[in-house]
PDB file of N, CA and C in Angstrom:
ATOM      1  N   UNK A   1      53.610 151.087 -65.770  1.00  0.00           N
ATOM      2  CA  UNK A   1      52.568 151.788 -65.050  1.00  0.00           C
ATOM      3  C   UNK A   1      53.109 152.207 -63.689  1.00  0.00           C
ATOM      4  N   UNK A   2      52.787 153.444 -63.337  1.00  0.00           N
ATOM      5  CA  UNK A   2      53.164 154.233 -62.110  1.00  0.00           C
ATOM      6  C   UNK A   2      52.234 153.620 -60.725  1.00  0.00           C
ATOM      7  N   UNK A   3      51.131 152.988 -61.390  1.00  0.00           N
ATOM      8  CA  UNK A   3      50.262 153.297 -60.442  1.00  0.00           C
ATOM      9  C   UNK A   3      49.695 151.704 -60.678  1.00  0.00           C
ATOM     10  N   UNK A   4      48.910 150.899 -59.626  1.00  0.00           N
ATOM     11  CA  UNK A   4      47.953 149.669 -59.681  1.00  0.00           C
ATOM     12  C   UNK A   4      46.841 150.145 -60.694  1.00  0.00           C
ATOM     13  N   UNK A   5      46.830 149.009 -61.570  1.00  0.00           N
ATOM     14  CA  UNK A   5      45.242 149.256 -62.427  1.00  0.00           C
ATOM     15  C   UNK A   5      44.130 149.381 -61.550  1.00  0.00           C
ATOM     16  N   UNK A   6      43.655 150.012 -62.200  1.00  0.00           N
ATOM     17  CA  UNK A   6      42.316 149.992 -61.655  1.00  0.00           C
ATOM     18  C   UNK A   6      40.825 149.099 -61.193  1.00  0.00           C
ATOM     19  N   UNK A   7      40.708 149.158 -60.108  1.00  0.00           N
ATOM     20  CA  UNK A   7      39.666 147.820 -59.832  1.00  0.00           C
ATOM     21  C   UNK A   7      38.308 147.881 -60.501  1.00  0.00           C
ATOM     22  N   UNK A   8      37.795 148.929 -61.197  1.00  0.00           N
ATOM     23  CA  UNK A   8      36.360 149.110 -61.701  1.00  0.00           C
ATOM     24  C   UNK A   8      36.138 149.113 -62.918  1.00  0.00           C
ATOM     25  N   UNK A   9      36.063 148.159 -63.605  1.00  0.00           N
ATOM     26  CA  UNK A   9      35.810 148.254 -64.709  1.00  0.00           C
ATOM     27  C   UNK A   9      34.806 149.233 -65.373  1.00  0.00           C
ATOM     28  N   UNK A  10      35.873 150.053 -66.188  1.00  0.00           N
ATOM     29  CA  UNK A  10      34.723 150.935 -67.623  1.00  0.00           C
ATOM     30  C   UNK A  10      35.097 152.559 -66.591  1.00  0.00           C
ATOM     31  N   UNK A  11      35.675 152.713 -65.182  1.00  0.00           N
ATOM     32  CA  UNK A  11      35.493 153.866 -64.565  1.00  0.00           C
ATOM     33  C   UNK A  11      37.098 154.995 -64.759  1.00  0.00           C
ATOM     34  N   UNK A  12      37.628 154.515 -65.776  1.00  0.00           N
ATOM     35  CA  UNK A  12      38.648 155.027 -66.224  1.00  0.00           C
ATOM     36  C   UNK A  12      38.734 156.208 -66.826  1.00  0.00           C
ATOM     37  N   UNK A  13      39.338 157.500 -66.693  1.00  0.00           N
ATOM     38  CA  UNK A  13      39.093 158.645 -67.273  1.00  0.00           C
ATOM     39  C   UNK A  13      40.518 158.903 -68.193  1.00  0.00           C
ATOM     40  N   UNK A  14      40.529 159.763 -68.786  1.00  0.00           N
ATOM     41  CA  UNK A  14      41.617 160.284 -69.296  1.00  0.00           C
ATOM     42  C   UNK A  14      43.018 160.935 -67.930  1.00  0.00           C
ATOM     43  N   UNK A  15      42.229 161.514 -67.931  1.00  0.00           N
ATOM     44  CA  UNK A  15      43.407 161.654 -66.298  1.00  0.00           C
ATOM     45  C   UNK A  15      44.392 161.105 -65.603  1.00  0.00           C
ATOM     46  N   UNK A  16      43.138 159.645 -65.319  1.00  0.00           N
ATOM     47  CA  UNK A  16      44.075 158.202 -64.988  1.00  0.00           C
ATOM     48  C   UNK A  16      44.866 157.719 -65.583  1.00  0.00           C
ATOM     49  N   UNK A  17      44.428 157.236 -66.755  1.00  0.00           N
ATOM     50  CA  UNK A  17      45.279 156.779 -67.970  1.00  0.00           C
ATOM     51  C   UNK A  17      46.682 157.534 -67.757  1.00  0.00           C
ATOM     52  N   UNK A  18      46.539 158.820 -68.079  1.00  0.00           N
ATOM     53  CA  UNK A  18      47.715 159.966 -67.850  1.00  0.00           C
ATOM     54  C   UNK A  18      48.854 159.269 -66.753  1.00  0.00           C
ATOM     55  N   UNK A  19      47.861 159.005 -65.970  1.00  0.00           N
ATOM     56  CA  UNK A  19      48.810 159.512 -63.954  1.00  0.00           C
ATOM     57  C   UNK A  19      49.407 158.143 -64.381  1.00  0.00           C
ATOM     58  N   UNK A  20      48.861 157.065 -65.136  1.00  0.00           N
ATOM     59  CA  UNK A  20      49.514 155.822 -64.824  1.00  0.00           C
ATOM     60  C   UNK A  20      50.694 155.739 -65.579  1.00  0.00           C
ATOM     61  N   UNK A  21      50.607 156.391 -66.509  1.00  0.00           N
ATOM     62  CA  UNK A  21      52.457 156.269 -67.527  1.00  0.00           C
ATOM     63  C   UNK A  21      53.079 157.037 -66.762  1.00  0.00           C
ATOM     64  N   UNK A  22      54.580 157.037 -67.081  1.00  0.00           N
ATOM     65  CA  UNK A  22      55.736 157.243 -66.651  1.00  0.00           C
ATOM     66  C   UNK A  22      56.205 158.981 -67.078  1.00  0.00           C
ATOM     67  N   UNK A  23      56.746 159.538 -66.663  1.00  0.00           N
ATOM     68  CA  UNK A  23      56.924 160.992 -67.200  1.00  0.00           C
ATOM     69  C   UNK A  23      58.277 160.989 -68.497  1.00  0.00           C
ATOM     70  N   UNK A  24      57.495 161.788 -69.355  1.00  0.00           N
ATOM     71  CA  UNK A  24      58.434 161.664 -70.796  1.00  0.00           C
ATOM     72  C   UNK A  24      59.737 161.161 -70.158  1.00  0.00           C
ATOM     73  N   UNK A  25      60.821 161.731 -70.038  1.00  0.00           N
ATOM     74  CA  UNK A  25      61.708 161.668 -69.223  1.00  0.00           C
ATOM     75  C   UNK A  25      62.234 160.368 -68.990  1.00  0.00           C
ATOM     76  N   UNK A  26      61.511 159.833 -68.174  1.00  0.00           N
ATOM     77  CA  UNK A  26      61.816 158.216 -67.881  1.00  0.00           C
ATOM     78  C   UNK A  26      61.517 157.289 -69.061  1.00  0.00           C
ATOM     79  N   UNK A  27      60.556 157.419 -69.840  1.00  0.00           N
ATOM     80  CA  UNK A  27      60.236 156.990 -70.584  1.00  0.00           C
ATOM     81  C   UNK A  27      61.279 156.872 -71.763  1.00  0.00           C
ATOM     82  N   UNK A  28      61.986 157.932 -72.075  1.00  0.00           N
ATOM     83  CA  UNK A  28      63.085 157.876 -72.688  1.00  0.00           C
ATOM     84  C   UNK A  28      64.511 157.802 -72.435  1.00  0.00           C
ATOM     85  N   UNK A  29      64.949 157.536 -71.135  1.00  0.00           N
ATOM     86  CA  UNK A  29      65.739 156.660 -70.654  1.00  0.00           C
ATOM     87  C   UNK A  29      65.557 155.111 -70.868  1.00  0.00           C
ATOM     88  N   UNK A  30      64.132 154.980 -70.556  1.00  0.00           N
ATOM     89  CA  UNK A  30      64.181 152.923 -70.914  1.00  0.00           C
ATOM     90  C   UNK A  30      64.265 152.741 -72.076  1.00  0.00           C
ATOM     91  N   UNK A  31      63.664 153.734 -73.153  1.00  0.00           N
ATOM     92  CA  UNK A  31      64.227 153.580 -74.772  1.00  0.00           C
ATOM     93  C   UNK A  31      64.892 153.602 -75.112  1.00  0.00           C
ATOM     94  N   UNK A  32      65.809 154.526 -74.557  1.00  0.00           N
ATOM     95  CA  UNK A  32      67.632 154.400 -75.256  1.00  0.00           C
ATOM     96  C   UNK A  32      68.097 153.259 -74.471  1.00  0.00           C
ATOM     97  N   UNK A  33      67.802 152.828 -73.011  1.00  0.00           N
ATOM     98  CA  UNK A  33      68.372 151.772 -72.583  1.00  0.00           C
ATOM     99  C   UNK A  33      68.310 150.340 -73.352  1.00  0.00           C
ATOM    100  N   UNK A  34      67.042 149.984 -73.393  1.00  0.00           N
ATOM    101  CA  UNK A  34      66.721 149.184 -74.467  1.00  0.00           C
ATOM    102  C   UNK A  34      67.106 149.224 -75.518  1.00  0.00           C
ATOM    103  N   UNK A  35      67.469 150.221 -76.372  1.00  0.00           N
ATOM    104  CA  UNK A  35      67.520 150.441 -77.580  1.00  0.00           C
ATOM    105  C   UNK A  35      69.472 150.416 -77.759  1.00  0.00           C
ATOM    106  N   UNK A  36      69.489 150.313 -77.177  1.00  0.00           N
ATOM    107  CA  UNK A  36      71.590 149.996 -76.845  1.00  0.00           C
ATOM    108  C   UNK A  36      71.818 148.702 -76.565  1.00  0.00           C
ATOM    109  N   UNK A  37      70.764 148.121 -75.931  1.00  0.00           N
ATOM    110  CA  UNK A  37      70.850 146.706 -75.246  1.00  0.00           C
ATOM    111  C   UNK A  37      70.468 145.708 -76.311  1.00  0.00           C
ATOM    112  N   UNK A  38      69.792 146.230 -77.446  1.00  0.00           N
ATOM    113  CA  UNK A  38      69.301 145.480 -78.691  1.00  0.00           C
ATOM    114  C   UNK A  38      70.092 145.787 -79.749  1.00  0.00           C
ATOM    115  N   UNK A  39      71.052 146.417 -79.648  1.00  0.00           N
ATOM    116  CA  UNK A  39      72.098 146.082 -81.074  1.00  0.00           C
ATOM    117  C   UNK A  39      72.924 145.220 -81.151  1.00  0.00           C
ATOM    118  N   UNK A  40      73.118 144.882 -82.145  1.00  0.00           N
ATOM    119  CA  UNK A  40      74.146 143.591 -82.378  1.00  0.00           C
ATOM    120  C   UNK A  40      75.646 144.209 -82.016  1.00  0.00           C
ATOM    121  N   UNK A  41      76.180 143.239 -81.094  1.00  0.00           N
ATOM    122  CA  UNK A  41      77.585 143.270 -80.873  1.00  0.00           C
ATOM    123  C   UNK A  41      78.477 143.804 -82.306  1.00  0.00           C
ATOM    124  N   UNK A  42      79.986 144.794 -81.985  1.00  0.00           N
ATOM    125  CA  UNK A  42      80.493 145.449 -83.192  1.00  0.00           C
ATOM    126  C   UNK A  42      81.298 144.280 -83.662  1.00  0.00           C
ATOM    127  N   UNK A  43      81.716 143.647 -82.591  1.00  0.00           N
ATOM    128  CA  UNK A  43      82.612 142.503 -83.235  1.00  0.00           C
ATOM    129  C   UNK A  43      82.224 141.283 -82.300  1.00  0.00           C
ATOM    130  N   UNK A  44      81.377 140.894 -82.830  1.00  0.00           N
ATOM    131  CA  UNK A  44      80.587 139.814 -82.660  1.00  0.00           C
ATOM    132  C   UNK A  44      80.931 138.449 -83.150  1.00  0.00           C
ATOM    133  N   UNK A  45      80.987 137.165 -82.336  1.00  0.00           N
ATOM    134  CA  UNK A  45      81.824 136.186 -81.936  1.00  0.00           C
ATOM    135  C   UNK A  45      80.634 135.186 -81.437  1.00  0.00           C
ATOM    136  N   UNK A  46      80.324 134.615 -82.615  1.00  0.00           N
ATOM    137  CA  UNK A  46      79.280 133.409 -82.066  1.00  0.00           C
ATOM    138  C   UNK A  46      79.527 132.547 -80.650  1.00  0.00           C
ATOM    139  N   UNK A  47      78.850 131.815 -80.249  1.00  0.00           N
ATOM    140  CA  UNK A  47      79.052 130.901 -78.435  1.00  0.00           C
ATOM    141  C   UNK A  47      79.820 129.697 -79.578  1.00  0.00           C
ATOM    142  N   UNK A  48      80.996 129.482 -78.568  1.00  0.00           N
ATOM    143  CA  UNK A  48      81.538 128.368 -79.120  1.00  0.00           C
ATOM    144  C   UNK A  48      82.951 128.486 -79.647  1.00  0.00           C
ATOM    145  N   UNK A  49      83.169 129.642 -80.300  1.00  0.00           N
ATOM    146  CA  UNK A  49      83.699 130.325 -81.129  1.00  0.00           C
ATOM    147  C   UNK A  49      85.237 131.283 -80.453  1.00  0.00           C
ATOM    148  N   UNK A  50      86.272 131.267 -80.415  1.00  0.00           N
ATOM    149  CA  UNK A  50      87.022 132.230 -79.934  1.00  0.00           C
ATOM    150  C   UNK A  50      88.100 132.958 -81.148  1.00  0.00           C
ATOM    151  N   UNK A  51      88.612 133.889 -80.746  1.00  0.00           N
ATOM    152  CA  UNK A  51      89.654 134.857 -81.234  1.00  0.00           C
ATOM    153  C   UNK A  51      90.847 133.899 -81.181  1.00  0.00           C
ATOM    154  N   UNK A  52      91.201 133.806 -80.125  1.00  0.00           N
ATOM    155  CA  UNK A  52      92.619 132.854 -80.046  1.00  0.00           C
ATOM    156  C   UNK A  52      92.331 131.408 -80.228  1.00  0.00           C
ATOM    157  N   UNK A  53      93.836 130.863 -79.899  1.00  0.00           N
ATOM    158  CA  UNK A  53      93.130 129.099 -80.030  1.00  0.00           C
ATOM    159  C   UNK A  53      93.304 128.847 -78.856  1.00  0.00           C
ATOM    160  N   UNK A  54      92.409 128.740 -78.195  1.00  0.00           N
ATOM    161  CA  UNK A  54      92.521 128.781 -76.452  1.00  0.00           C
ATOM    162  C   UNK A  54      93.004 127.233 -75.771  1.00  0.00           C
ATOM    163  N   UNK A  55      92.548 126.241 -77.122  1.00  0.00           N
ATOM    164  CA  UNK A  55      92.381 125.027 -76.582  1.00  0.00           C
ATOM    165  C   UNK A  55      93.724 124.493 -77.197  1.00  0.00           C
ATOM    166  N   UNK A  56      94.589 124.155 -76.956  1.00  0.00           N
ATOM    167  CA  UNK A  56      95.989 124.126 -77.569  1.00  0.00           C
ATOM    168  C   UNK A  56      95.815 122.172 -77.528  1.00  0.00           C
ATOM    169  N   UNK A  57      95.398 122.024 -76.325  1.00  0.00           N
ATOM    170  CA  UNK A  57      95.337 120.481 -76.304  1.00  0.00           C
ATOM    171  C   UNK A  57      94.269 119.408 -77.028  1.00  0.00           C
ATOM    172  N   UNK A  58      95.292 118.362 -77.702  1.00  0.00           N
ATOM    173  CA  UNK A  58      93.912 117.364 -78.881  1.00  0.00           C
ATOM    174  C   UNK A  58      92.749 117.286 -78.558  1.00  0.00           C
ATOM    175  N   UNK A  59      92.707 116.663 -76.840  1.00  0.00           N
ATOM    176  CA  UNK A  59      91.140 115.997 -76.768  1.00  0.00           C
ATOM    177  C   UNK A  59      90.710 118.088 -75.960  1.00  0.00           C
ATOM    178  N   UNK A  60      90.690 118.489 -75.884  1.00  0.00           N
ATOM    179  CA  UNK A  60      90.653 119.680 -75.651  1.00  0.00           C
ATOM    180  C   UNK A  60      89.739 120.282 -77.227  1.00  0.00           C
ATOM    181  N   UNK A  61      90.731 120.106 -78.281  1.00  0.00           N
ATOM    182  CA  UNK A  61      90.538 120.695 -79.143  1.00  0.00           C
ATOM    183  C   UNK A  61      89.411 119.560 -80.386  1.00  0.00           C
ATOM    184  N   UNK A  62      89.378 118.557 -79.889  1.00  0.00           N
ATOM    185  CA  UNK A  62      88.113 117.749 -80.504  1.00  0.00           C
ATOM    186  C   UNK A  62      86.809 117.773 -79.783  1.00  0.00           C
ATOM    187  N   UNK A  63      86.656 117.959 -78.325  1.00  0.00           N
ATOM    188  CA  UNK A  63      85.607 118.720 -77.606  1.00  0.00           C
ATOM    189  C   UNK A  63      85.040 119.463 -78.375  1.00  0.00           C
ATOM    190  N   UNK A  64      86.004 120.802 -78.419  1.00  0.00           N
ATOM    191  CA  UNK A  64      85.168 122.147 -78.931  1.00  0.00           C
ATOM    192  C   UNK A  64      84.335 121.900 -80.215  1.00  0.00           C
ATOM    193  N   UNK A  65      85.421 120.805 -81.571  1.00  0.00           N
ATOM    194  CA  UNK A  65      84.847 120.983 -82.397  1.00  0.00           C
ATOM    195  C   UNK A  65      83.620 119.799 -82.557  1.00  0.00           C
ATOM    196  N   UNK A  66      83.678 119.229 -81.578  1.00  0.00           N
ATOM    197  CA  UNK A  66      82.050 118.296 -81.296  1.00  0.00           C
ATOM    198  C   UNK A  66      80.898 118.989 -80.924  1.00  0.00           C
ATOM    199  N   UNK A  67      81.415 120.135 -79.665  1.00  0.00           N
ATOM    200  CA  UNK A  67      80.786 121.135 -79.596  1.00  0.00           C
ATOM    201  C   UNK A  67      79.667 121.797 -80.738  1.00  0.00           C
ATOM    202  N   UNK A  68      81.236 122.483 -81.420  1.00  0.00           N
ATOM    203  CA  UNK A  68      80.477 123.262 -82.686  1.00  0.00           C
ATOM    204  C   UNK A  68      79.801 122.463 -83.155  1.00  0.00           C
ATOM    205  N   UNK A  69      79.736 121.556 -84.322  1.00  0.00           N
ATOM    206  CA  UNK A  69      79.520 120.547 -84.708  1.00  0.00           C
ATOM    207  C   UNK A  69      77.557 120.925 -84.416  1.00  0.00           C
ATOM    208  N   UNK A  70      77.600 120.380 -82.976  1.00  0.00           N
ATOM    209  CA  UNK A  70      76.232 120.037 -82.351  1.00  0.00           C
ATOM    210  C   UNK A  70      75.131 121.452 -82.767  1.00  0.00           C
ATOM    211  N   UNK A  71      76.017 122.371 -82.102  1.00  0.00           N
ATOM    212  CA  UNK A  71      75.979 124.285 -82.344  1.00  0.00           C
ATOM    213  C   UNK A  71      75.185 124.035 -83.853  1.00  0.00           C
ATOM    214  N   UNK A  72      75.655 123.896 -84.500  1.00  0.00           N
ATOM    215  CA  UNK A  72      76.093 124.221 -86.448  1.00  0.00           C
ATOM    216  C   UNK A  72      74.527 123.322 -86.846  1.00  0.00           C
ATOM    217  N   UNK A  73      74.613 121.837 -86.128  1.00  0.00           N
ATOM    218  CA  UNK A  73      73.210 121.230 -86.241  1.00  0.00           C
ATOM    219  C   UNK A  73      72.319 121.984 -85.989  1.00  0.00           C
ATOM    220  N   UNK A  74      72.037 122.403 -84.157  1.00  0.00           N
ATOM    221  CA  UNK A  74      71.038 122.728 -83.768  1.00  0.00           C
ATOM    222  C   UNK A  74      70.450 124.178 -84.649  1.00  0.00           C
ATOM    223  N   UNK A  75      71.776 124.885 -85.036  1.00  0.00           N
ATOM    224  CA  UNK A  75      71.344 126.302 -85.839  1.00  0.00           C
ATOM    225  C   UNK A  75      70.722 125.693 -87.384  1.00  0.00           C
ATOM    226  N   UNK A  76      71.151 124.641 -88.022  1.00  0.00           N
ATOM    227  CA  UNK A  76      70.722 124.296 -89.123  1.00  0.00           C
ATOM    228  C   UNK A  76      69.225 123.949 -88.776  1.00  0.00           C
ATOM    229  N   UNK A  77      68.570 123.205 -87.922  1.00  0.00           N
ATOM    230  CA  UNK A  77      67.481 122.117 -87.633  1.00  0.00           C
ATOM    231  C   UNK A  77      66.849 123.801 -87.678  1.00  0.00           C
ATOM    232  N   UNK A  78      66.921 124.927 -86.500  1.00  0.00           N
ATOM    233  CA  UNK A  78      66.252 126.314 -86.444  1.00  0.00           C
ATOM    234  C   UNK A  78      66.126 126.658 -88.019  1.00  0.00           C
ATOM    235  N   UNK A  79      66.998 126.865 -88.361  1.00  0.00           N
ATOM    236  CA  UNK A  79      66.726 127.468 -90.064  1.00  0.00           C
ATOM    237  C   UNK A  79      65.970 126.905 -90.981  1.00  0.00           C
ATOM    238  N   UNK A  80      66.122 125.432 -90.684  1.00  0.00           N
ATOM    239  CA  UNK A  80      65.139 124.603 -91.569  1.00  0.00           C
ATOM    240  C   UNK A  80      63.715 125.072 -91.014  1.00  0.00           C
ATOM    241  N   UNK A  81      62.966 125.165 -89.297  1.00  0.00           N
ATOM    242  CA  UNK A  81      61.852 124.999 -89.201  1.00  0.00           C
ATOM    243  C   UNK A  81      61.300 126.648 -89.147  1.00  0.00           C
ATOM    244  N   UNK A  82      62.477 127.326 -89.396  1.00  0.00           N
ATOM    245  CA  UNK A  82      61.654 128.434 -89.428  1.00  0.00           C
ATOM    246  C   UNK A  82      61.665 128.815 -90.957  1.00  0.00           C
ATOM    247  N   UNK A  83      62.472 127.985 -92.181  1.00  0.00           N
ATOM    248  CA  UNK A  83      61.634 128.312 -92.863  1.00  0.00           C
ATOM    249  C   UNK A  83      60.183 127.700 -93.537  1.00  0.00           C
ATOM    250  N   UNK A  84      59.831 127.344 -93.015  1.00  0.00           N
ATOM    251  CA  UNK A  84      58.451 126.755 -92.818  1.00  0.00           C
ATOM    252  C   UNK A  84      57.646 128.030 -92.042  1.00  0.00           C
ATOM    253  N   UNK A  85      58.065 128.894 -91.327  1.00  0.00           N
ATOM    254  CA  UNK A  85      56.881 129.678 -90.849  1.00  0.00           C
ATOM    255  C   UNK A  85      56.933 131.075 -91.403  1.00  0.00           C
ATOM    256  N   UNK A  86      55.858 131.435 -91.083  1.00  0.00           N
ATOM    257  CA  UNK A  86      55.586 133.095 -91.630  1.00  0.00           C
ATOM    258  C   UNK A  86      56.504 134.104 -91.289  1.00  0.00           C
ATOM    259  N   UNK A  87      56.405 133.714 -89.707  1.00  0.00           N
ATOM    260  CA  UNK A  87      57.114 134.739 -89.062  1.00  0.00           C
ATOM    261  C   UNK A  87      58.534 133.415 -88.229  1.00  0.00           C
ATOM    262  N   UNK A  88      59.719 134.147 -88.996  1.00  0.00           N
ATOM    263  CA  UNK A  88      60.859 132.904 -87.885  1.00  0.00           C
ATOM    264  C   UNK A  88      61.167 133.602 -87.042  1.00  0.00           C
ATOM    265  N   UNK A  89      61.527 132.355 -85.772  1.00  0.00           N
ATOM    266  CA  UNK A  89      62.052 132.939 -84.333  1.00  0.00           C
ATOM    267  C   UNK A  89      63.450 132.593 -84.539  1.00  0.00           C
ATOM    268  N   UNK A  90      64.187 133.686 -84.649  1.00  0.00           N
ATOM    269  CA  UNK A  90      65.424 133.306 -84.566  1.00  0.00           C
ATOM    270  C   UNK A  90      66.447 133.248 -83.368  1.00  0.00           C
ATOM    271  N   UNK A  91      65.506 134.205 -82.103  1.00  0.00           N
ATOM    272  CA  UNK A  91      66.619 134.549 -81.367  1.00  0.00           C
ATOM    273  C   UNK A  91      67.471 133.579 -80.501  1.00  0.00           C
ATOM    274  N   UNK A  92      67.139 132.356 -80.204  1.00  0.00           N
ATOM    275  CA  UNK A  92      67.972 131.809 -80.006  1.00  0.00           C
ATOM    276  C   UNK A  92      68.725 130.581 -80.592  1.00  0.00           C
ATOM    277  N   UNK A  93      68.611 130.665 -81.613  1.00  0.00           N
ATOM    278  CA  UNK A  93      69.877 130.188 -82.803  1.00  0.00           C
ATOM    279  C   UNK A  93      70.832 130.278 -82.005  1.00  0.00           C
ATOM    280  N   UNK A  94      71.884 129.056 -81.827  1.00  0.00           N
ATOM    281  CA  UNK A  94      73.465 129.701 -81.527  1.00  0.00           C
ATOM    282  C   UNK A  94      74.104 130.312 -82.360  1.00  0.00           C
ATOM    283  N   UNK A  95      73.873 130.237 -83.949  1.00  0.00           N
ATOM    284  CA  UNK A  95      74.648 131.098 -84.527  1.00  0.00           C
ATOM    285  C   UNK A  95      74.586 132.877 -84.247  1.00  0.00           C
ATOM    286  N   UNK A  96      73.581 133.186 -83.576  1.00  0.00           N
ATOM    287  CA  UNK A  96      73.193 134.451 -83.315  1.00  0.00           C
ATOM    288  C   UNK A  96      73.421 134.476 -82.042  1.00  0.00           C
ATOM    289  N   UNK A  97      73.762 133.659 -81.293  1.00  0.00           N
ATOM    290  CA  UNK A  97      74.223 134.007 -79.267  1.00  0.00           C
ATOM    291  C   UNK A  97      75.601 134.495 -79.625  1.00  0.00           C
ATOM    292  N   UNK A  98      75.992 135.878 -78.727  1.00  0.00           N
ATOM    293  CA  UNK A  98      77.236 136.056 -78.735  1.00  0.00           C
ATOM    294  C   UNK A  98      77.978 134.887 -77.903  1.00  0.00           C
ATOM    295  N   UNK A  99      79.457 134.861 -77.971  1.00  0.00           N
ATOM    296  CA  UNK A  99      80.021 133.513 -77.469  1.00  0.00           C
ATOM    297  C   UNK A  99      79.999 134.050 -75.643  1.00  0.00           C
ATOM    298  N   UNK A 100      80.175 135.643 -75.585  1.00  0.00           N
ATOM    299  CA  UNK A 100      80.343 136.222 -74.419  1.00  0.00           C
ATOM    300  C   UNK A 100      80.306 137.156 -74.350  1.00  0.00           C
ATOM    301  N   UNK A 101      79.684 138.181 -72.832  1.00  0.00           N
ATOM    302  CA  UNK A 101      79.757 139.435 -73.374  1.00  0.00           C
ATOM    303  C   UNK A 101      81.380 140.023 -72.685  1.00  0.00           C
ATOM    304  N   UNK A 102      82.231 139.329 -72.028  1.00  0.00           N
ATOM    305  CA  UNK A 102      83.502 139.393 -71.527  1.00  0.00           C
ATOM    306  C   UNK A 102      84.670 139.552 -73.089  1.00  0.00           C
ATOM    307  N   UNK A 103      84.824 139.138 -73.560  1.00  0.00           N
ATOM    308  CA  UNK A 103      85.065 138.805 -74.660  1.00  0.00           C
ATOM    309  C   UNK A 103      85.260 140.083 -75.637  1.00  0.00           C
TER     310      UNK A 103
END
């Protein structure tokens, strides 16, 4: 909204309504913005997760996979309770967090 709602209830015209949205224009800048900002990464790399083996060292490299491990639970425990519902919330599953957007 461009403009503060209105304090009077029921005294709203078509006009107003109008003046209070945004001009086409802008309006379709925040849609494509949004709409770029909501696609899934092209090469997409769960949190936790790397390309290289970054961690070269043992207790280094038993961390991470305690890490995952925990990751792999907490995404299992999500999958289990959402399938129990109508509608599942998935978005923050770690299997679905990118690991980074640097990366």
């Amino acid at each position: 909204m461009l403009r503060p709602p209105p304090q009077v209830k029921g005294a709203v015209t078509e006009d107003d309504i109008m003046s209070f949205l945004p001009d086409v224009n802008t309006t379709c800048r925040v849609l494509m913005a949004l709409n770029g900002l909501s696609q899934p990464a092209i090469n997409f790399i769960p949190l936790c997760h790397y390309k290289e083996a970054i961690f070269r060292d043992d207790a280094h490299r038993r961390l991470l996979e305690e890490v995952q491990a925990q990751l792999k639970a907490i995404s299992d425990a999500i999958a289990e309770r959402n399938s129990q519902l109508e509608l599942p919330y998935l978005y923050l599953s770690p299997e679905r967090i990118e690991n980074s957007v640097a990366i």
